[in-house]
Protein backbone atom coordinates (compact mmCIF):
# COMPACT_ATOMS: atom_id res chain seq x y z
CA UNK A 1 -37.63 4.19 -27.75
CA UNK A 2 -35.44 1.90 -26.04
CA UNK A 3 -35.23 2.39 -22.10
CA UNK A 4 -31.99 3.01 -20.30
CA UNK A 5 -30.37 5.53 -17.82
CA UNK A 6 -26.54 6.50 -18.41
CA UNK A 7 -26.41 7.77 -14.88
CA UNK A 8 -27.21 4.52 -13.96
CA UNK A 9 -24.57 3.02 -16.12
CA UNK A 10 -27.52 0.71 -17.34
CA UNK A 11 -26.94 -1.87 -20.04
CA UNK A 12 -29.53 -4.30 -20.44
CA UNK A 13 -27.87 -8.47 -21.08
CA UNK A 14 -29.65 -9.87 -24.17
CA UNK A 15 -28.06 -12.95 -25.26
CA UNK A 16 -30.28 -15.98 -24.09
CA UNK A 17 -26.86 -18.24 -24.22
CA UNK A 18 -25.22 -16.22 -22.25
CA UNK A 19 -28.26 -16.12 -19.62
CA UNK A 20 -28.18 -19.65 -19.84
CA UNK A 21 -24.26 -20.04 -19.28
CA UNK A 22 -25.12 -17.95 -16.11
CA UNK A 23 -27.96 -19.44 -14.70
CA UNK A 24 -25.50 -22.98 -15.59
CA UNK A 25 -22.88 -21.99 -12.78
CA UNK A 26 -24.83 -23.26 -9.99
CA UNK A 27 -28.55 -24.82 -9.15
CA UNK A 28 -31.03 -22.32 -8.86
CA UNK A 29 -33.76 -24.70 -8.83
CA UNK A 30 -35.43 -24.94 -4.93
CA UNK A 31 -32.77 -22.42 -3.63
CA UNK A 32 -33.15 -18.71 -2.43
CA UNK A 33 -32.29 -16.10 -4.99
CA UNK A 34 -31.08 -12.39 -4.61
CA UNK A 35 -30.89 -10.75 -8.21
CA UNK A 36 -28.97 -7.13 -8.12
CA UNK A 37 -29.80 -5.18 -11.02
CA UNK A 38 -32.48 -6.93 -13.04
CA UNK A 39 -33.29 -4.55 -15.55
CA UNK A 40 -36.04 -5.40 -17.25
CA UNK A 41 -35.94 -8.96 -16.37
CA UNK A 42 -34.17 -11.02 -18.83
CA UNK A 43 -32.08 -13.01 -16.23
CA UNK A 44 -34.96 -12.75 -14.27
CA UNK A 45 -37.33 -14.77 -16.47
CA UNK A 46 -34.61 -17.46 -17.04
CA UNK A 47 -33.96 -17.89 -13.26
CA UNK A 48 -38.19 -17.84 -12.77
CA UNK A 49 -38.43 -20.75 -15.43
CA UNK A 50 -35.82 -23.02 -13.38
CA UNK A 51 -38.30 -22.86 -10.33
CA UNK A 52 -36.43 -21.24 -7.35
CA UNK A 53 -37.76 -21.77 -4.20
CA UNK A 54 -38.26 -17.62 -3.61
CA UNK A 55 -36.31 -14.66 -5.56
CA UNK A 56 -35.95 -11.09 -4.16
CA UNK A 57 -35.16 -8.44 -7.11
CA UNK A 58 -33.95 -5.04 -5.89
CA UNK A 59 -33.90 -2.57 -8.65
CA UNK A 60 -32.87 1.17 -8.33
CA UNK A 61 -34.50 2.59 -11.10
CA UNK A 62 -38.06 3.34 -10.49
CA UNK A 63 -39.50 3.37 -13.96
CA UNK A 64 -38.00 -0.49 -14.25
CA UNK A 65 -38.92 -1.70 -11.08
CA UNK A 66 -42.84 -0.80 -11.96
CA UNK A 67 -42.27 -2.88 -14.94
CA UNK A 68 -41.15 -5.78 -13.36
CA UNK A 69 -43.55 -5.61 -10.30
CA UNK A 70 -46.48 -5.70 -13.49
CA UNK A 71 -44.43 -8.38 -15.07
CA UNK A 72 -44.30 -10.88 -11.71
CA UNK A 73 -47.29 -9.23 -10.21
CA UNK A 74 -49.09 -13.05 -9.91
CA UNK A 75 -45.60 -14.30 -8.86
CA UNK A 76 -45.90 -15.55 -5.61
CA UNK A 77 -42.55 -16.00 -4.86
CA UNK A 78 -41.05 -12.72 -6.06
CA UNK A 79 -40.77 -9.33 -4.00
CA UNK A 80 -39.06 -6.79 -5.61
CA UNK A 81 -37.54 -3.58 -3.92
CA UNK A 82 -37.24 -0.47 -5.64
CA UNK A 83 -34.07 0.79 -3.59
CA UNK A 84 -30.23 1.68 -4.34
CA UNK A 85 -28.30 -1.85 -2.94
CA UNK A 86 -25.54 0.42 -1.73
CA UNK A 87 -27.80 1.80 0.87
CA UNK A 88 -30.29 -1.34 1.40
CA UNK A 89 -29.95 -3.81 4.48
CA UNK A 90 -29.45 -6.57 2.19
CA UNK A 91 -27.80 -8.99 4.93
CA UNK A 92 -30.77 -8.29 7.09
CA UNK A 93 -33.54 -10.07 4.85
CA UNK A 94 -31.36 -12.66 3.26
CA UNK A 95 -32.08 -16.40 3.22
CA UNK A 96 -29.90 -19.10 4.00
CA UNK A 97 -27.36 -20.47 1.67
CA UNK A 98 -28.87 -17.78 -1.21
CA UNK A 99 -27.39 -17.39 -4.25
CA UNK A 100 -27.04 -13.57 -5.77
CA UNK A 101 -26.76 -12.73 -9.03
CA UNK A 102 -26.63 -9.30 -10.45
CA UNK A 103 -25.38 -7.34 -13.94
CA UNK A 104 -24.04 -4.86 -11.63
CA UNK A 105 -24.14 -1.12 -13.12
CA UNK A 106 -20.22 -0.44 -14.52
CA UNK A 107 -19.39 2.61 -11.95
CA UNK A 108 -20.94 1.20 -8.98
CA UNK A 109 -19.72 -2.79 -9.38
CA UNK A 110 -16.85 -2.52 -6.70
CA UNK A 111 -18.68 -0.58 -4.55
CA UNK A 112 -21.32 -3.26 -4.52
CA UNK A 113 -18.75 -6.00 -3.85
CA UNK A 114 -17.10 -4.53 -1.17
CA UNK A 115 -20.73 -4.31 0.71
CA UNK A 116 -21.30 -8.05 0.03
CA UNK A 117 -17.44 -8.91 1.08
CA UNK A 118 -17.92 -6.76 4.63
CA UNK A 119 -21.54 -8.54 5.38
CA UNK A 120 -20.93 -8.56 9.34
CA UNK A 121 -21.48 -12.43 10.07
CA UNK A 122 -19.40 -14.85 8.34
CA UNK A 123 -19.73 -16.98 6.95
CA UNK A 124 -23.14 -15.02 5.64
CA UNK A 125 -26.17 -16.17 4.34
CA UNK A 126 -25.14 -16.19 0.71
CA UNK A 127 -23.68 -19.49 -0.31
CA UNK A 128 -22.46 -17.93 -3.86
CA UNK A 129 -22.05 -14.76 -5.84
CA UNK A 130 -22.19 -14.84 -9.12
CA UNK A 131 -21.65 -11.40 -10.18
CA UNK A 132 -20.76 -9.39 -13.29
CA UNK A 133 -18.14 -6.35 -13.89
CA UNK A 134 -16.36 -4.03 -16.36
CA UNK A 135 -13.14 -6.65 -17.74
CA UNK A 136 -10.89 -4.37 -16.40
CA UNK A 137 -12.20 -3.83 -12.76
CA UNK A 138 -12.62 -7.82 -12.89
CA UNK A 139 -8.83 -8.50 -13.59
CA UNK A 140 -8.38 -6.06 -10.31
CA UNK A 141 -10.57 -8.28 -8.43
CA UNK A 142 -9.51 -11.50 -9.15
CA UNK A 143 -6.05 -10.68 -9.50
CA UNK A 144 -2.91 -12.94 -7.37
CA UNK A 145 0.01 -11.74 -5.49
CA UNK A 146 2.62 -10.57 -8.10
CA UNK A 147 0.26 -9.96 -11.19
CA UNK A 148 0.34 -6.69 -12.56
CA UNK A 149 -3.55 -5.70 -10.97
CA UNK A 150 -2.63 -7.36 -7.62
CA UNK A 151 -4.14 -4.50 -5.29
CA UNK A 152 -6.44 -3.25 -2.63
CA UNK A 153 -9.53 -5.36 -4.41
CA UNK A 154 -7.79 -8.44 -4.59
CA UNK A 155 -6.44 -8.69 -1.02
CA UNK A 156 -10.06 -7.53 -0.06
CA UNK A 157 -11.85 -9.94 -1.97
CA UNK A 158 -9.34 -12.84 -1.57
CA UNK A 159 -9.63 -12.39 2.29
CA UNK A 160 -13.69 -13.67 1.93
CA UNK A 161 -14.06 -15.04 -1.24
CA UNK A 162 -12.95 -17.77 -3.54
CA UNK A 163 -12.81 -17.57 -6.81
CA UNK A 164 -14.65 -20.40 -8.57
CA UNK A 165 -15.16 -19.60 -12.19
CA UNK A 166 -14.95 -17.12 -14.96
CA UNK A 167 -15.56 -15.93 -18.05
CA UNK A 168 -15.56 -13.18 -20.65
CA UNK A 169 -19.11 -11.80 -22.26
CA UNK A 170 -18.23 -9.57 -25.53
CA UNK A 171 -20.38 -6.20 -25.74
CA UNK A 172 -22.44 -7.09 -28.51
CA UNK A 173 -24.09 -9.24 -25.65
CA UNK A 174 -26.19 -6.06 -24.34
CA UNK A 175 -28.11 -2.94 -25.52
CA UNK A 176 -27.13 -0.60 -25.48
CA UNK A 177 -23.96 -1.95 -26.39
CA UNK A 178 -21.22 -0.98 -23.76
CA UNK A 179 -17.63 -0.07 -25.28
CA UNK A 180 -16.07 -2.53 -23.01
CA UNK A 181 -15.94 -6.42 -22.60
CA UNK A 182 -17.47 -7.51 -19.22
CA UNK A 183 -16.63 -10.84 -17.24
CA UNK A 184 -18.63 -12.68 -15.10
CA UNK A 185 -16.81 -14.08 -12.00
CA UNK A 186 -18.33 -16.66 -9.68
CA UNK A 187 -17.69 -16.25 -5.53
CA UNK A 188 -18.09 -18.70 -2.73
CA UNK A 189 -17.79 -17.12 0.91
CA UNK A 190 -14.12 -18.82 2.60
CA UNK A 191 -14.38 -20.19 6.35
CA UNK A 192 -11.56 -17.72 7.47
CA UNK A 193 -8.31 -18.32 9.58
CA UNK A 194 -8.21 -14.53 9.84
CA UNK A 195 -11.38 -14.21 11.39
CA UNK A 196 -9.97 -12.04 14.46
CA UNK A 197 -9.27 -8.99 12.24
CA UNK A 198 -12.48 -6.58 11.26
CA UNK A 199 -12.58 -6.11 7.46
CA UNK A 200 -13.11 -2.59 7.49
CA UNK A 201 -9.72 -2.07 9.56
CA UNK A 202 -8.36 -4.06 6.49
CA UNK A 203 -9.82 -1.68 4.09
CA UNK A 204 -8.30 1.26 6.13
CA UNK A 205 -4.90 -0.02 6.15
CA UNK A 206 -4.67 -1.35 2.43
CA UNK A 207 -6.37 2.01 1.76
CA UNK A 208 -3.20 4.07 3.56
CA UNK A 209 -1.11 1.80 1.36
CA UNK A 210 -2.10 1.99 -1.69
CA UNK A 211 -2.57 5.45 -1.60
CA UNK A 212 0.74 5.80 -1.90
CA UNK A 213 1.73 2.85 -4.20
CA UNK A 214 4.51 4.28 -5.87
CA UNK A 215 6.24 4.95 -2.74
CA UNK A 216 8.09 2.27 -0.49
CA UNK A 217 6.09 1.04 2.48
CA UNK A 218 8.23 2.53 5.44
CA UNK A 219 6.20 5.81 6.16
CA UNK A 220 2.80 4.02 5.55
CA UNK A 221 3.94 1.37 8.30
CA UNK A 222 5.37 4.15 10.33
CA UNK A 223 1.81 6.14 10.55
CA UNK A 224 -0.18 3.09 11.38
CA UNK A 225 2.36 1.42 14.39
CA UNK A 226 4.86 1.52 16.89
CA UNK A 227 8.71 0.56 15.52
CA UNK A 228 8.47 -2.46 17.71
CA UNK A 229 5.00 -3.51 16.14
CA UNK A 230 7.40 -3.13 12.69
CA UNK A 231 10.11 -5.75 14.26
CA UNK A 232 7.11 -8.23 14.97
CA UNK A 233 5.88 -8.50 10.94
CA UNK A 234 7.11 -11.12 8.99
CA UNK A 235 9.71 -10.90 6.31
CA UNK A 236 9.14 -7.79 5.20
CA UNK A 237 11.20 -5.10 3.37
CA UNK A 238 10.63 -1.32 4.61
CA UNK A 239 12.05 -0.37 1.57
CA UNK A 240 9.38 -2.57 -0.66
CA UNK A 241 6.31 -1.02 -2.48
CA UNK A 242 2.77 -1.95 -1.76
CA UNK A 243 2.25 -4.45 -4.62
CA UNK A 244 5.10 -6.39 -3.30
CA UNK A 245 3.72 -7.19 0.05
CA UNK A 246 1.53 -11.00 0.27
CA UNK A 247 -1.81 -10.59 1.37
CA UNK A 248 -1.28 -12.43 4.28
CA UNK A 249 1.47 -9.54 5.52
CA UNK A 250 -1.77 -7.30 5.42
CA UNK A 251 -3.80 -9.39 7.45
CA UNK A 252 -1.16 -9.49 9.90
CA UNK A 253 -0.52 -5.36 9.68
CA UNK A 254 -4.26 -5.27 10.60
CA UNK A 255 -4.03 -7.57 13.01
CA UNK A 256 -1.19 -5.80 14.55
CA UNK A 257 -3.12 -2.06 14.25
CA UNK A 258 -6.49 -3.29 15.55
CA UNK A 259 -3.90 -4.26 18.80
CA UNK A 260 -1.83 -1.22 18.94
């Protein structure tokens, strides 16, 4: 019987090209690896076979992390961590300039992101992310000012990250098959110009926003600062809706609430 948990929204990639396109994004050979995710290792043998210089695996799922810690056991340069990334200090035993990889599970992808996008020094350790999500949650993340999924994700992930490269992988890819396409988008950390406003206060105030995207901006604004605060914003519209507002017109809201 095949192995996989729905609660964990597990689907296993099988495709050796597509592993290969992957592992082809960046070098992995000599550098520090982070793999979220691994399953039952078939990324994980791939990256092994270009020679990284160490690789640390955190898997949730118990059953599959005592697979892989059989499967690498003579691996010197493998640890693997049987714990849930959303609650594991992953910026605390990171290498320099390390590449993560992961085939995140579907329903806890953004979740995952965020963490890696609010690591508290930046630049952070990582030098790339190379990451894989549900198609539709990765045209939220990657989407620009004006598109139709411009939203909280995109002015949270375009605040730290750049977007390097993409590209679709069809279902029939994995087993069990998923009933959606997935895309895998490749990250590089930005050197910010925003660097005095604290990411979380960003994810509060897009959060009050788009909460209420329907509705024009004026009572969101009005909640979070003073009227003269208002006067001080850029060209903006109290009667526009939060879609229609630049990312850089949150960073300065921020800005301004973190003062006020």
């Amino acid at each position: 019987m095949e192995y996989s948990k729905k609660s964990l929204g597990q689907n296993f990639l099988i495709d050796k090209n597509i592993i290969k396109k992957i592992l082809n994004l960046t070098k992995i050979n000599n550098k520090h690896i982070v793999e979220i995710g691994p399953g039952k290792g078939a990324l994980t043998d791939e990256i092994i076979k270009q020679k990284p210089k160490s690789l640390i695996i955190i898997e949730k799922d118990s059953k599959l992390s005592e697979i892989l810690k059989k499967k690498y056991f003579d691996n010197k340069i493998v640890r693997i961590f049987n714990e849930d990334i959303l609650k594991f200090d992953l910026e605390k035993i990171i290498k320099q300039k390390s590449i993560i990889l992961g085939n995140l599970p579907y329903n806890i992808s953004s979740q995952i992101l965020v963490k890696l996008i609010k690591f508290k020094k930046w630049p952070p350790k990582f030098s790339d992310l190379i990451l894989m999500f549900q198609k539709e949650l990765g045209e939220k993340i990657i989407a620009s000012y004006k598109s139709l999924n411009y939203g909280r994700l995109s002015i949270l992930t375009y605040f730290r990250l750049n977007i390097i490269n993409k590209f679709l992988i069809s279902s029939s890819c994995f087993k069990p098959k998923p009933k959606v396409t997935s895309i895998i988008i490749h990250f590089q950390p930005k050197k910010i110009k925003f660097n005095s406003i604290d990411i979380s206060n960003l994810e509060k105030v897009t959060n009050i926003f788009f909460s209420r995207k329907r509705k024009m901006i004026n009572k969101s604004l009005k909640k979070i600062l003073s009227t003269n605060q208002i006067k001080n914003i850029n060209q903006i519209k109290l009667d526009s809706r939060p879609a229609d507002i630049k990312p850089e017109i949150y960073y300065q809201i921020t800005s301004l609430y973190e003062n006020s």
